[in-house]
Protein backbone atom coordinates (compact mmCIF):
# COMPACT_ATOMS: atom_id res chain seq x y z
CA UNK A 1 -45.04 -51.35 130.99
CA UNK A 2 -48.28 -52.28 129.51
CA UNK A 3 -48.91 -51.75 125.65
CA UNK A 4 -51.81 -49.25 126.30
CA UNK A 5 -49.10 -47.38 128.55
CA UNK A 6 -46.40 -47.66 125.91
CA UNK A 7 -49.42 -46.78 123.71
CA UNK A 8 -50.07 -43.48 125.53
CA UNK A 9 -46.06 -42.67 125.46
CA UNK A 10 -45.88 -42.98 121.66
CA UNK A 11 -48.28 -40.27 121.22
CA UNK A 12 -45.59 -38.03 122.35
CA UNK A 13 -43.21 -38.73 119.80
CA UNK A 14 -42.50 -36.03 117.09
CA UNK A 15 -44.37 -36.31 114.38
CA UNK A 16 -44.08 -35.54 110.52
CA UNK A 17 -43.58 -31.29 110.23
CA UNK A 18 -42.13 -31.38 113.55
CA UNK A 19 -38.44 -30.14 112.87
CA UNK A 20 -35.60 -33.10 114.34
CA UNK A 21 -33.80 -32.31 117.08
CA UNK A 22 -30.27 -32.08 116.32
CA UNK A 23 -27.64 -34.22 117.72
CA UNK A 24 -24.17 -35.49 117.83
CA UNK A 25 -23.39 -39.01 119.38
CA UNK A 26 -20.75 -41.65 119.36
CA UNK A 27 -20.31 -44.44 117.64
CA UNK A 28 -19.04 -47.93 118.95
CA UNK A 29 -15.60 -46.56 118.50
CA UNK A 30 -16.05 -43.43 120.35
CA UNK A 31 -16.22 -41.07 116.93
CA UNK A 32 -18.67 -38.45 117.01
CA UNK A 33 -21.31 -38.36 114.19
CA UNK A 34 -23.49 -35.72 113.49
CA UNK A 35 -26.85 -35.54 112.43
CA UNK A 36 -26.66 -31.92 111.42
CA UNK A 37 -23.47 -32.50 109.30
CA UNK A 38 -25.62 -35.76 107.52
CA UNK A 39 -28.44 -33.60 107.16
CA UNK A 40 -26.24 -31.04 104.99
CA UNK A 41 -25.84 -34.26 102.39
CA UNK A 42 -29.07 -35.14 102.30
CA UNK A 43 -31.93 -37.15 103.97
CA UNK A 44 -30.85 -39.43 107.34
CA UNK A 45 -33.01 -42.19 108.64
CA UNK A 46 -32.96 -42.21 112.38
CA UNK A 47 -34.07 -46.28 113.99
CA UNK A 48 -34.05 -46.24 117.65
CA UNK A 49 -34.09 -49.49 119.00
CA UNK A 50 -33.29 -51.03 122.64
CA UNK A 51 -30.13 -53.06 122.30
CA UNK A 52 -28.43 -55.70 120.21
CA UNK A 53 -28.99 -58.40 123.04
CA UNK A 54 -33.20 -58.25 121.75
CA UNK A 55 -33.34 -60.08 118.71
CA UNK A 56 -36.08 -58.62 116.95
CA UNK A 57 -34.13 -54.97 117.29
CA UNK A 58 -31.27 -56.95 115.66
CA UNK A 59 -33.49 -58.54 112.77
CA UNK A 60 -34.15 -54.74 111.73
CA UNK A 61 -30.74 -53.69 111.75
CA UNK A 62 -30.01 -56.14 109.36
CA UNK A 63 -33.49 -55.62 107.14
CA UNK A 64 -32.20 -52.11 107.13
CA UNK A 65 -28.57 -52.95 105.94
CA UNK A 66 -30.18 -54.64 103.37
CA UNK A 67 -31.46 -51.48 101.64
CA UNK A 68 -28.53 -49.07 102.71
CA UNK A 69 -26.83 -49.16 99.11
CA UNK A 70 -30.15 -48.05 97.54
CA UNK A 71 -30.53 -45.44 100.50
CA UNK A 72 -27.42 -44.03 99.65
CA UNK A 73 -28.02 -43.98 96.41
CA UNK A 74 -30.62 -41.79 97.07
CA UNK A 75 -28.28 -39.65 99.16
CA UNK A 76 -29.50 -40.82 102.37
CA UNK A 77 -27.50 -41.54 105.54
CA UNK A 78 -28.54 -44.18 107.98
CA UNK A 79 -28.17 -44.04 112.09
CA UNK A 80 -29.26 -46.50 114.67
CA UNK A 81 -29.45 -45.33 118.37
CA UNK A 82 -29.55 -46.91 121.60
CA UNK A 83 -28.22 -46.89 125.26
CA UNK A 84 -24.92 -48.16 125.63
CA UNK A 85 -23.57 -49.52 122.78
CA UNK A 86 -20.36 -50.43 123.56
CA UNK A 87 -18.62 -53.00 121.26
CA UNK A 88 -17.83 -55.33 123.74
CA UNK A 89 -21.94 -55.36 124.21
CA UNK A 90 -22.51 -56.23 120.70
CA UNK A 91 -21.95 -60.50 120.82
CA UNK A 92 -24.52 -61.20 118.31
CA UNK A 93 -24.35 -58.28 116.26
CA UNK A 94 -21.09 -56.40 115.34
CA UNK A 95 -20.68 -52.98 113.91
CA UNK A 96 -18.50 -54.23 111.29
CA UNK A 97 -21.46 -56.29 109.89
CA UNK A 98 -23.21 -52.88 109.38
CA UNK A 99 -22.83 -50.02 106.75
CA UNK A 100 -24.17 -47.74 109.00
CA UNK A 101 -23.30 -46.38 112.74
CA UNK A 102 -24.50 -47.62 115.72
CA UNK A 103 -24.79 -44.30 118.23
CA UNK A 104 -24.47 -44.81 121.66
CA UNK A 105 -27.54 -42.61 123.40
CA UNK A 106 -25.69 -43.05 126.90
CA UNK A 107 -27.67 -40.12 128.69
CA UNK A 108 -31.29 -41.21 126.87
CA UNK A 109 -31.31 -37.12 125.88
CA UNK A 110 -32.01 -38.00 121.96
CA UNK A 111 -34.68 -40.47 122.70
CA UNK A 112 -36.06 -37.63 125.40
CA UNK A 113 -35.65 -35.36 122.96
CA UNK A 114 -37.62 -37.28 120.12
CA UNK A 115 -40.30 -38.17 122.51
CA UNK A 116 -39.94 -41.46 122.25
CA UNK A 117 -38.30 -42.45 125.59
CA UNK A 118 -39.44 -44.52 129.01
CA UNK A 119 -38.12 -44.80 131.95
CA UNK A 120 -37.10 -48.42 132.99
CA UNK A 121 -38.64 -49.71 136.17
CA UNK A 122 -36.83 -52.77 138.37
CA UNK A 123 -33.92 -54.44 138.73
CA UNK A 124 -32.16 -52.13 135.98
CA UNK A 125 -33.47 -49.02 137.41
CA UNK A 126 -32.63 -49.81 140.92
CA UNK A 127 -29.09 -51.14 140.15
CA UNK A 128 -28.47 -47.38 138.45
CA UNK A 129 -30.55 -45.22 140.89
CA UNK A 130 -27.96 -47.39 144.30
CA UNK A 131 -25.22 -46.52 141.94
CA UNK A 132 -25.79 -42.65 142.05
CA UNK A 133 -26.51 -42.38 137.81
CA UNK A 134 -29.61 -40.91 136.43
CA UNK A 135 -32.87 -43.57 135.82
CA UNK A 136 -32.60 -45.79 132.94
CA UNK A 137 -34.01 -44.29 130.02
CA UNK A 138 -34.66 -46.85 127.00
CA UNK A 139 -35.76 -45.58 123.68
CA UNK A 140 -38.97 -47.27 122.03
CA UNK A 141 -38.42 -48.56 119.13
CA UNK A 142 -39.03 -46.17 116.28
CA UNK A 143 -38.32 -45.11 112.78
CA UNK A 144 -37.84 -40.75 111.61
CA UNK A 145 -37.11 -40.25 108.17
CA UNK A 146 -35.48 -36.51 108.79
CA UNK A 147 -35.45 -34.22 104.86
CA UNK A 148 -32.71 -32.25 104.09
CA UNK A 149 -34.41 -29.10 105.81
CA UNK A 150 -34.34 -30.92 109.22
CA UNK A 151 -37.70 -31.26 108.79
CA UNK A 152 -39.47 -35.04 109.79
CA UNK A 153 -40.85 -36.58 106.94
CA UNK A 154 -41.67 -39.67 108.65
CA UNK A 155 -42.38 -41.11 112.19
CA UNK A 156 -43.46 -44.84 113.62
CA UNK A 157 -42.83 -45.79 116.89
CA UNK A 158 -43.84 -49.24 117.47
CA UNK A 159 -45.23 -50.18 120.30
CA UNK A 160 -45.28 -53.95 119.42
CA UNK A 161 -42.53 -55.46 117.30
CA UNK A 162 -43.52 -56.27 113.72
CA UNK A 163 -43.41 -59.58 111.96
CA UNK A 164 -41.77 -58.05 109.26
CA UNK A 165 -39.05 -54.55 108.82
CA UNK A 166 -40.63 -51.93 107.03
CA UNK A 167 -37.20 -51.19 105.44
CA UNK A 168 -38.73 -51.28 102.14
CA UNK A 169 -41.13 -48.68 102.64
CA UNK A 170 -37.85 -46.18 103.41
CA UNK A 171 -37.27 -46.23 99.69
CA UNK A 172 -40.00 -44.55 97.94
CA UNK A 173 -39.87 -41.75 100.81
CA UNK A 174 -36.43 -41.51 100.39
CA UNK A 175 -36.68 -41.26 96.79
CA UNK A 176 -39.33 -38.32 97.44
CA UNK A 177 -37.04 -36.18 99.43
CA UNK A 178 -33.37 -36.91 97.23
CA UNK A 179 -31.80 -33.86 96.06
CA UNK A 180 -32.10 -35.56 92.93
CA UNK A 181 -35.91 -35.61 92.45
């Protein structure tokens, strides 16, 4: 898929205002988290990414676990989504290295549902459309900052991969929505 095509697709994606769908997903040991439930603490930030095998999606996860103990000390709860996150998938990467949970987005309905889904073309696609399962949906990677209310604060879907995380930049919009400002 082209940028200008991947471009067009991120246009889609909700937007700050727009309320966050709600979820539940599980984690890389099969326990359901809840978005809703997270929501009732306080702010969650929601990364979508493709997989642990691309290396820039795993460079974020990390920039991100570096500012989870601030997060949370804002009362915020962090989430990472993909597609198939199994733990035997994650060679590079392991959950245990992370504070946060890894969500397995097996159907591609969350990323649908935040508008910031494609649908896979090729080899991948083919080898799941002979095997009778639905096309292979991959999330682009993006960033919601969801308040309290359920409410998104924050959107970016990036269409080309940074140099840098904008981890950072989650704290002073955290820090704006905590149930402590």
């Amino acid at each position: 898929m082209s940028p200008s095509d991947q471009s067009d697709l991120a246009r889609l994606a909700l937007k700050p205002g727009d309320p966050a769908p709600d979820f539940t997903l599980p984690d890389t040991n099969g326990t359901l988290v809840s978005c809703g439930a997270l929501l009732r603490r306080g702010p969650v930030v929601i990364t979508f990414y493709r997989g642990v095998w691309c290396p820039l999606c795993r460079g974020d996860l990390q920039a991100l676990e570096d500012v989870v103990n601030e997060a949370m000390s804002l009362g915020a709860s962090l989430l990472a989504i993909a597609r198939e996150t199994a733990p035997h998938q994650h060679k590079t990467l392991r959950p245990a290295e992370l504070s946060f949970p890894l969500l397995n987005d097996q159907s591609g309905d969350v990323a649908v549902a935040f508008g910031i889904r494609f649908v896979e073309t090729g080899p991948e696609a083919d080898l799941t459309l002979t095997r009778g399962e639905s096309p292979w949906i991959r999330p682009m990677q993006a960033r919601f900052v969801v308040g309290p209310d359920g409410i998104i604060a924050h959107s970016e879907v990036l269409v080309e991969f940074p140099n840098e995380s904008g981890a950072t930049s989650l704290i002073p919009i955290l820090e704006r929505l905590s149930p402590a400002s």
